[in-house]
C-alpha atoms as a PDB file:
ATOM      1  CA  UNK A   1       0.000   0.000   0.000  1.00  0.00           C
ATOM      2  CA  UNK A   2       1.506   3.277  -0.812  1.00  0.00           C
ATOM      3  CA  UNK A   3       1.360   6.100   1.348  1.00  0.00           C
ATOM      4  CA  UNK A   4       1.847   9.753   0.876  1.00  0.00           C
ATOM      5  CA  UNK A   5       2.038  12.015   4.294  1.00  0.00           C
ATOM      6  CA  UNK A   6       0.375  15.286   3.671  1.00  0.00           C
ATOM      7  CA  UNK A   7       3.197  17.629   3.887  1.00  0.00           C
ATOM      8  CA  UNK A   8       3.190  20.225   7.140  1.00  0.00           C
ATOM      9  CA  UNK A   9       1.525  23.225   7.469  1.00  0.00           C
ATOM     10  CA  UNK A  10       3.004  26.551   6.512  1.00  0.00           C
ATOM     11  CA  UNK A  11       5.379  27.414   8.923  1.00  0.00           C
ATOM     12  CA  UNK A  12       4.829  31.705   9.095  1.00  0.00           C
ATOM     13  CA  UNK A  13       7.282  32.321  12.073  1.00  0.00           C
ATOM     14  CA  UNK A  14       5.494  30.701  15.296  1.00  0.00           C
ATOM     15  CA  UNK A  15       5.708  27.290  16.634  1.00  0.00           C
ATOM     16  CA  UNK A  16       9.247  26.155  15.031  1.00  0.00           C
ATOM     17  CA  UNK A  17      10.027  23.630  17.217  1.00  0.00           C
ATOM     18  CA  UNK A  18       6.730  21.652  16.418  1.00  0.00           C
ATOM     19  CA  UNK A  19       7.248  22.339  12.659  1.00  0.00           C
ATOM     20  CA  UNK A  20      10.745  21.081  12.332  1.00  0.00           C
ATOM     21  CA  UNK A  21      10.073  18.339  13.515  1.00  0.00           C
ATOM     22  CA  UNK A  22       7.035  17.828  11.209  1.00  0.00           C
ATOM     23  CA  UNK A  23       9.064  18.804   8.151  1.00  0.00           C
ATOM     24  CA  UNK A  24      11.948  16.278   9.431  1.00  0.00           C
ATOM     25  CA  UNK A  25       9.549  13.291   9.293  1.00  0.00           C
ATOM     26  CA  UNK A  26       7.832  14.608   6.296  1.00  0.00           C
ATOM     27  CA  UNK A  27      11.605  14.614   4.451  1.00  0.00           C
ATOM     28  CA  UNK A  28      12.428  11.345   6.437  1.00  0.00           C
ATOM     29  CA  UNK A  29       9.168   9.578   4.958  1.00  0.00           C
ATOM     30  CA  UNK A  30      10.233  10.498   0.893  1.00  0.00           C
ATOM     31  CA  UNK A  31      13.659   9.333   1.613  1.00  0.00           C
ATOM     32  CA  UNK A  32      15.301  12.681   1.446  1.00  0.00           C
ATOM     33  CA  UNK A  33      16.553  13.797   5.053  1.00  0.00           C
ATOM     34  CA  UNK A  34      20.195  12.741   4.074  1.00  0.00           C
ATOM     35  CA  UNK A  35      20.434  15.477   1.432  1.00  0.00           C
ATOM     36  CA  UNK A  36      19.833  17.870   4.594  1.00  0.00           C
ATOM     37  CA  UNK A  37      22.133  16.115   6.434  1.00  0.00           C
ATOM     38  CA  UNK A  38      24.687  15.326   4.217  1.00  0.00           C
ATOM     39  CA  UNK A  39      24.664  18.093   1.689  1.00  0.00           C
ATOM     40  CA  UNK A  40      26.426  16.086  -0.777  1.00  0.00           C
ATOM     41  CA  UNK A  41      26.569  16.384  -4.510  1.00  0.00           C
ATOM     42  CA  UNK A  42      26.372  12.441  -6.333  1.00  0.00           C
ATOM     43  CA  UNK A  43      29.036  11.252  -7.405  1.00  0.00           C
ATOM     44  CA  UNK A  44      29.699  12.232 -11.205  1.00  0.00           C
ATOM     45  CA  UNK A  45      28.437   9.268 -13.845  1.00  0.00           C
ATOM     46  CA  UNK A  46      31.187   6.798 -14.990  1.00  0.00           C
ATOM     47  CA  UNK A  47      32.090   6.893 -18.556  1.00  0.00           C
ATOM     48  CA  UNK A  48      29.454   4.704 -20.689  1.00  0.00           C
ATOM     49  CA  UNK A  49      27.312   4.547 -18.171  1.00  0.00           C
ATOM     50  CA  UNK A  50      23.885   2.497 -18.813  1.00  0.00           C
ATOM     51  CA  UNK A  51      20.349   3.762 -19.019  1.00  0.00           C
ATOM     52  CA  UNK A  52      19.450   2.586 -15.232  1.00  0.00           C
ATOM     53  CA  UNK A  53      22.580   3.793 -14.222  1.00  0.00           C
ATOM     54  CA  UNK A  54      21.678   7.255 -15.763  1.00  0.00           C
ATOM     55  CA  UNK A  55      18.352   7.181 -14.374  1.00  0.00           C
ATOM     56  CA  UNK A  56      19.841   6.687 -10.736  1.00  0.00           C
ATOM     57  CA  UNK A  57      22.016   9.373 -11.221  1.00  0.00           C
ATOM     58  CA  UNK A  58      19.016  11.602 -12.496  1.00  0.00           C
ATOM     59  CA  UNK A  59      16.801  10.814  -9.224  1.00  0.00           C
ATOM     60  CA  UNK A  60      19.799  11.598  -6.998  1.00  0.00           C
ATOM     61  CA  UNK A  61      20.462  14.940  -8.264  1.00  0.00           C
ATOM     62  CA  UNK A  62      17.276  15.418  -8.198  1.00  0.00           C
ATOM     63  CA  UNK A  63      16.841  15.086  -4.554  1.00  0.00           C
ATOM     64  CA  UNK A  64      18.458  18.331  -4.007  1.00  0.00           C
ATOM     65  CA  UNK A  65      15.525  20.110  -5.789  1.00  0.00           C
ATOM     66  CA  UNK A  66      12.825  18.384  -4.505  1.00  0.00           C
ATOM     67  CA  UNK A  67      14.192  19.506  -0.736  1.00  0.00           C
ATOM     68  CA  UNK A  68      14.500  22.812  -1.787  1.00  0.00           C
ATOM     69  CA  UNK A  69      10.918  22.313  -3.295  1.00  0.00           C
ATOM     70  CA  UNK A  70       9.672  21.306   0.270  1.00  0.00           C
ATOM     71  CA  UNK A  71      11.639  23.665   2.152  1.00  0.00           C
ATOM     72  CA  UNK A  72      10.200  26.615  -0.040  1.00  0.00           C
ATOM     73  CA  UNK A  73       6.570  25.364   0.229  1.00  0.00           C
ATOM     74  CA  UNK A  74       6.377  24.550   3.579  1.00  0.00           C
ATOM     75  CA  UNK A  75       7.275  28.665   4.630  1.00  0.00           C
ATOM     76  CA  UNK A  76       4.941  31.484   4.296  1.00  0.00           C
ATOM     77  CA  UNK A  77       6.528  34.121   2.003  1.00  0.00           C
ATOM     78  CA  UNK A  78       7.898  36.194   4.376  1.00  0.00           C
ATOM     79  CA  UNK A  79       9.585  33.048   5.403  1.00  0.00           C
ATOM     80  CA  UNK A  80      10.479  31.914   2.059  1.00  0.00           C
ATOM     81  CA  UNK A  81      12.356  35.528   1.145  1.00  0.00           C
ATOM     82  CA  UNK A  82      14.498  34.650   4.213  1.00  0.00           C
ATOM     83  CA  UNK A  83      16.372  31.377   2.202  1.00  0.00           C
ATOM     84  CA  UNK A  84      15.295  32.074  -1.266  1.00  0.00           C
ATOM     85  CA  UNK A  85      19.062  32.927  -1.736  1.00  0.00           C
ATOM     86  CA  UNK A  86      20.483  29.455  -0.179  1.00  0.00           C
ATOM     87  CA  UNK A  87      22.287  27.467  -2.335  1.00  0.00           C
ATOM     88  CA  UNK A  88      21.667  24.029  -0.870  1.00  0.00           C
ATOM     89  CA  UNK A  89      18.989  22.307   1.256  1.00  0.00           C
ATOM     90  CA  UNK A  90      21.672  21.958   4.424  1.00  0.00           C
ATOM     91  CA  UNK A  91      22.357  25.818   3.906  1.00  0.00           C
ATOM     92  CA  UNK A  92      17.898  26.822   4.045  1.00  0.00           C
ATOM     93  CA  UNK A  93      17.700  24.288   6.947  1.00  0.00           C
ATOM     94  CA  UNK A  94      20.613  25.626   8.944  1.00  0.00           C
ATOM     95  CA  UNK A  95      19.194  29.294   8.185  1.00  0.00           C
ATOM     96  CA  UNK A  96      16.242  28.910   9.785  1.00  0.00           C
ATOM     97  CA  UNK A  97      17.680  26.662  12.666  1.00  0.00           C
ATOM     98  CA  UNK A  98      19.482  29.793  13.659  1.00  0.00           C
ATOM     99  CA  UNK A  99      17.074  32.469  12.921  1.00  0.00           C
ATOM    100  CA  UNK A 100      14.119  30.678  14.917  1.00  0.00           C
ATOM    101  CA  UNK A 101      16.406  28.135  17.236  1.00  0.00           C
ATOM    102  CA  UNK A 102      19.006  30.635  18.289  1.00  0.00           C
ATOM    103  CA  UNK A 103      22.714  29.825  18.581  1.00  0.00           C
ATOM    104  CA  UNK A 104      23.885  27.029  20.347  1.00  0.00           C
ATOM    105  CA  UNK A 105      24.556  28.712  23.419  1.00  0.00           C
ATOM    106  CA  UNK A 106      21.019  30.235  23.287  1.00  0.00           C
ATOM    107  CA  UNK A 107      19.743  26.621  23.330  1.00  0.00           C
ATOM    108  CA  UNK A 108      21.888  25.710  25.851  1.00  0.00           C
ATOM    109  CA  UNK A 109      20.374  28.338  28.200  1.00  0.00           C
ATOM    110  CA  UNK A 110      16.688  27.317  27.321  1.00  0.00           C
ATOM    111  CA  UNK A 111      17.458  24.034  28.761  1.00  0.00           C
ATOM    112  CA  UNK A 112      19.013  25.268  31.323  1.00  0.00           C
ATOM    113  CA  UNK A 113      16.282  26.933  32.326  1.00  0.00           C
ATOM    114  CA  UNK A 114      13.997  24.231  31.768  1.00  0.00           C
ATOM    115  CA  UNK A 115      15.650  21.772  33.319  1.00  0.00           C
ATOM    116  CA  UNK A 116      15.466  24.148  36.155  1.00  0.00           C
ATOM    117  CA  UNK A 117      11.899  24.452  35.312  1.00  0.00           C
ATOM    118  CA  UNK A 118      11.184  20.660  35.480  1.00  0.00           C
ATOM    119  CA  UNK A 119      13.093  19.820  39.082  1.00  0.00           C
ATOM    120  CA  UNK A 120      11.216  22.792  40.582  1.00  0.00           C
ATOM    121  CA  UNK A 121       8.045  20.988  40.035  1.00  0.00           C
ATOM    122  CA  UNK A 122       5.773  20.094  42.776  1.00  0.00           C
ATOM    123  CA  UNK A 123       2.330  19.035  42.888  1.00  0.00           C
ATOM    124  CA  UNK A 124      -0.270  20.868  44.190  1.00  0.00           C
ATOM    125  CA  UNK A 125      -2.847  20.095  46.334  1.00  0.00           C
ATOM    126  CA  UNK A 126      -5.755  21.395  44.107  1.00  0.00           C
ATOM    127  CA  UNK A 127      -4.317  19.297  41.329  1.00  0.00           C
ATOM    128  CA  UNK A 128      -5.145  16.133  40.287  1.00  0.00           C
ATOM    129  CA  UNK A 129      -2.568  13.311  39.415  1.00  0.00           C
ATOM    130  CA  UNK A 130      -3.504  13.787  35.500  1.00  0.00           C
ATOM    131  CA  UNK A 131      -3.442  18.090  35.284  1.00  0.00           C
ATOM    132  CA  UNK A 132       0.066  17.696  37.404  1.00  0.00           C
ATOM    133  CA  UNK A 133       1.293  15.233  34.824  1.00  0.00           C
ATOM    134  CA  UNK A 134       0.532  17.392  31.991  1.00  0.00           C
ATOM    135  CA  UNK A 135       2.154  20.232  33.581  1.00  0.00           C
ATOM    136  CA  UNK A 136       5.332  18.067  33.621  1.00  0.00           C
ATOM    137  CA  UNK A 137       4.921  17.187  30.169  1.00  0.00           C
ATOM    138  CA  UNK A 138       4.295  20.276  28.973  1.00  0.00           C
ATOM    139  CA  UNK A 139       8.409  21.302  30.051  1.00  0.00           C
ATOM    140  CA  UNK A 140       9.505  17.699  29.344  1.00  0.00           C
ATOM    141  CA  UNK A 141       8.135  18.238  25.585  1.00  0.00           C
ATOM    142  CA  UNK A 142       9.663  21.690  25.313  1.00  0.00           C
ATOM    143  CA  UNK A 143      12.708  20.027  26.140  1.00  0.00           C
ATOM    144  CA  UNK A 144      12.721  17.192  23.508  1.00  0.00           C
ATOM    145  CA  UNK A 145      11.666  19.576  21.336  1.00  0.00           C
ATOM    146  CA  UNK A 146      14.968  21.632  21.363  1.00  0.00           C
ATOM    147  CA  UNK A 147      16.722  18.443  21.170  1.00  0.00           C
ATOM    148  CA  UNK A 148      17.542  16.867  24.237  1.00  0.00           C
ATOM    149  CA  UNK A 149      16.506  13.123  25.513  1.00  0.00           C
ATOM    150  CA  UNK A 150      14.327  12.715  28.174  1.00  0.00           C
ATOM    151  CA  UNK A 151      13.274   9.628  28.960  1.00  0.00           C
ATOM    152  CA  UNK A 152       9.724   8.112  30.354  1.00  0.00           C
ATOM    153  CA  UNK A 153      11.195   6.610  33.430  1.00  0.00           C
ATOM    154  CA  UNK A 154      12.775  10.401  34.478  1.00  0.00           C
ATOM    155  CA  UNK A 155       9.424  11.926  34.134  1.00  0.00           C
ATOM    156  CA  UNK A 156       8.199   8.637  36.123  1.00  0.00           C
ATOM    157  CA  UNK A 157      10.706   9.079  38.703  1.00  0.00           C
ATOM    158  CA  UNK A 158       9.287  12.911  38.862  1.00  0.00           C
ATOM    159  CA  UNK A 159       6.127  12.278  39.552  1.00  0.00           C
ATOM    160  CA  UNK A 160       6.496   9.717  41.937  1.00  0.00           C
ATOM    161  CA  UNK A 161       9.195  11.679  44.300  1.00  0.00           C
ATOM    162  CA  UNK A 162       7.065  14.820  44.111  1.00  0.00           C
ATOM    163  CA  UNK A 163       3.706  13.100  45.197  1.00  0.00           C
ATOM    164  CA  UNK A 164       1.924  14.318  48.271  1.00  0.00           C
ATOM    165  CA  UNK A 165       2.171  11.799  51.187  1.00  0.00           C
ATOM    166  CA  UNK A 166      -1.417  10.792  50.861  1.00  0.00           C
ATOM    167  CA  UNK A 167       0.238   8.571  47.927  1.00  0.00           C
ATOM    168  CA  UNK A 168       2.757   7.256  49.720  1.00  0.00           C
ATOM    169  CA  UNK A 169       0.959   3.655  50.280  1.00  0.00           C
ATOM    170  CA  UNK A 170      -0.065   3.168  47.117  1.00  0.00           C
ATOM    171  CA  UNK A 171       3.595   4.108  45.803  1.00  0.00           C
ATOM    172  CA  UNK A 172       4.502   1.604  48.230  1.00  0.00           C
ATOM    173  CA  UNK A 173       2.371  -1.201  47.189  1.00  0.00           C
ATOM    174  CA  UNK A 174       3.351  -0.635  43.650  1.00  0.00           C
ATOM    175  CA  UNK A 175       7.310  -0.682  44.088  1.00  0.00           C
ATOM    176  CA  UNK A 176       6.370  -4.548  45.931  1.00  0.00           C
ATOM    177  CA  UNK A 177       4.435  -5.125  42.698  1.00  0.00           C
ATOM    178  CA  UNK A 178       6.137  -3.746  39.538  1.00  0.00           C
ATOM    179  CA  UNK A 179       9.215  -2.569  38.335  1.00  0.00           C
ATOM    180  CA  UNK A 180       8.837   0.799  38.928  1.00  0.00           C
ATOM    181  CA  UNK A 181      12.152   2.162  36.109  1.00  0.00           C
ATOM    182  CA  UNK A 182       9.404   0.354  33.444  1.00  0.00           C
ATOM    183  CA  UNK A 183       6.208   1.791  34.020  1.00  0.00           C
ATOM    184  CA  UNK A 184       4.850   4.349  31.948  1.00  0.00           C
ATOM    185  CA  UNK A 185       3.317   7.581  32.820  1.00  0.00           C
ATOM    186  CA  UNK A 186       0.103   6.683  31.753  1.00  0.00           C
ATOM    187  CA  UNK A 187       0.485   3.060  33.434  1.00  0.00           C
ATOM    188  CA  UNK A 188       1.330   5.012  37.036  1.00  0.00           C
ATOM    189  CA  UNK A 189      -1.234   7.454  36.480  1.00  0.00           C
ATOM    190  CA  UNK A 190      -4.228   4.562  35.812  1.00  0.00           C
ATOM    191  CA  UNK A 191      -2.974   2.780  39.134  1.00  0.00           C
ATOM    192  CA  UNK A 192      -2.859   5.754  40.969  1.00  0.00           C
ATOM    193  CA  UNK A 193      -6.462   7.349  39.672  1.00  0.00           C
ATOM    194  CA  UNK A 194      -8.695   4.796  41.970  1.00  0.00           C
ATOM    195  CA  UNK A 195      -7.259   6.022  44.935  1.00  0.00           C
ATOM    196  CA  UNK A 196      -7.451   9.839  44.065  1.00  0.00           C
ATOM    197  CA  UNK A 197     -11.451   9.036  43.476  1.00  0.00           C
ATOM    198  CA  UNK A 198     -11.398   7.271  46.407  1.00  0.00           C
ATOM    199  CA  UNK A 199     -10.170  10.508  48.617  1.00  0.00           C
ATOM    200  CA  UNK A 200     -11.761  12.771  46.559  1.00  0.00           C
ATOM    201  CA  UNK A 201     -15.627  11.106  46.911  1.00  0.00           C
ATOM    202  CA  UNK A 202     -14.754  10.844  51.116  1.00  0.00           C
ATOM    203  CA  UNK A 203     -13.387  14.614  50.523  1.00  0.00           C
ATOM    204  CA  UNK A 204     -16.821  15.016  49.678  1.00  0.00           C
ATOM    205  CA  UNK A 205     -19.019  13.033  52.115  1.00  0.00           C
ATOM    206  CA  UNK A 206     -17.148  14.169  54.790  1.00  0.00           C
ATOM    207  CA  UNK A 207     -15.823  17.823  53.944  1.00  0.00           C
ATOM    208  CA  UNK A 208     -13.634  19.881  56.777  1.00  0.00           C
END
């Protein structure tokens, strides 16, 4: 079965993180993310080459175009006037890497600071286990989105050491039962949910 993957939207400026990653797969899925990466021209044709050999060598150069065909389409124009000049596909990409990424050390400080972010977390007691697990996310996937790894069984660990002490049983019961480094987030947070409707329905009955 063939399968085409509708291309991103326009990206005019906002959200770059989300779209470069969109365009990435997008490249990845019509087998041309290595003329990004490697920025490459084929290797010239042997003398008397064959038809199929001339046909390969055809497609690969032109890879390059059909990038830059991508890259174009997938900005607004204001974007597009920004790498209209750029030479190669590696050359557009890395423009707009800086323009809307920042330099390296830029980067480096946005993790920093959401790192920061992330071990300052606490959960509060109006929350509930899923709203404080997507306010974790929400920093964990700003950070994968700038390019660091962050694994499930951090943001497991997280949620876990940061739980009020009503939890603390359950947590218990759970590290006799499973393997706590495997669970997922969504695993802890379906074992843990019957006891938060358990306290919050005698919250109710039996209010202060």
């Amino acid at each position: 079965m063939s399968f085409t993957p509708p291309p991103p939207l326009s990206f005019a400026g906002e959200n770059y993180h989300i779209w470069v990653v969109k365009m990435k797969t997008y490249l990845q899925a019509h087998d041309l993310w290595s003329v990004v990466e490697n920025d490459a021209e084929p290797p010239p044709l042997r003398a008397n080459p064959t038809i199929a050999q001339m046909k390969q060598h055809s497609e690969e150069c032109a890879k390059k175009h059909k990038v830059m065909a991508c890259l174009q389409n997938g900005v607004s124009d204001v974007i597009f006037t920004r790498v209209m000049a750029c030479d190669s596909p590696k050359q557009a990409w890395e423009k707009l890497k800086e323009e809307f990424m920042g330099s390296d050390k830029t980067r480096q400080q946005q993790l920093i600071n959401l790192r920061r972010d992330f071990e300052n977390l606490k959960m509060r007691e109006s929350e509930t286990i899923k709203q404080y697990s997507d306010r974790i996310m929400a920093i964990v996937n700003n950070i994968r989105l700038i390019g660091d790894n962050f694994s499930e069984s951090r943001v497991v660990e997280k949620v876990i050491t940061t739980l009020p002490e009503k939890f603390e049983s359950k947590i218990s019961s759970l590290e006799d039962s499973r393997d706590l480094s495997a669970i997922s987030l969504s695993e802890l947070i379906k074992s843990l949910y019957p006891l938060e409707q358990r306290m919050a329905n005698k919250q109710k009955e039996h209010p202060e």
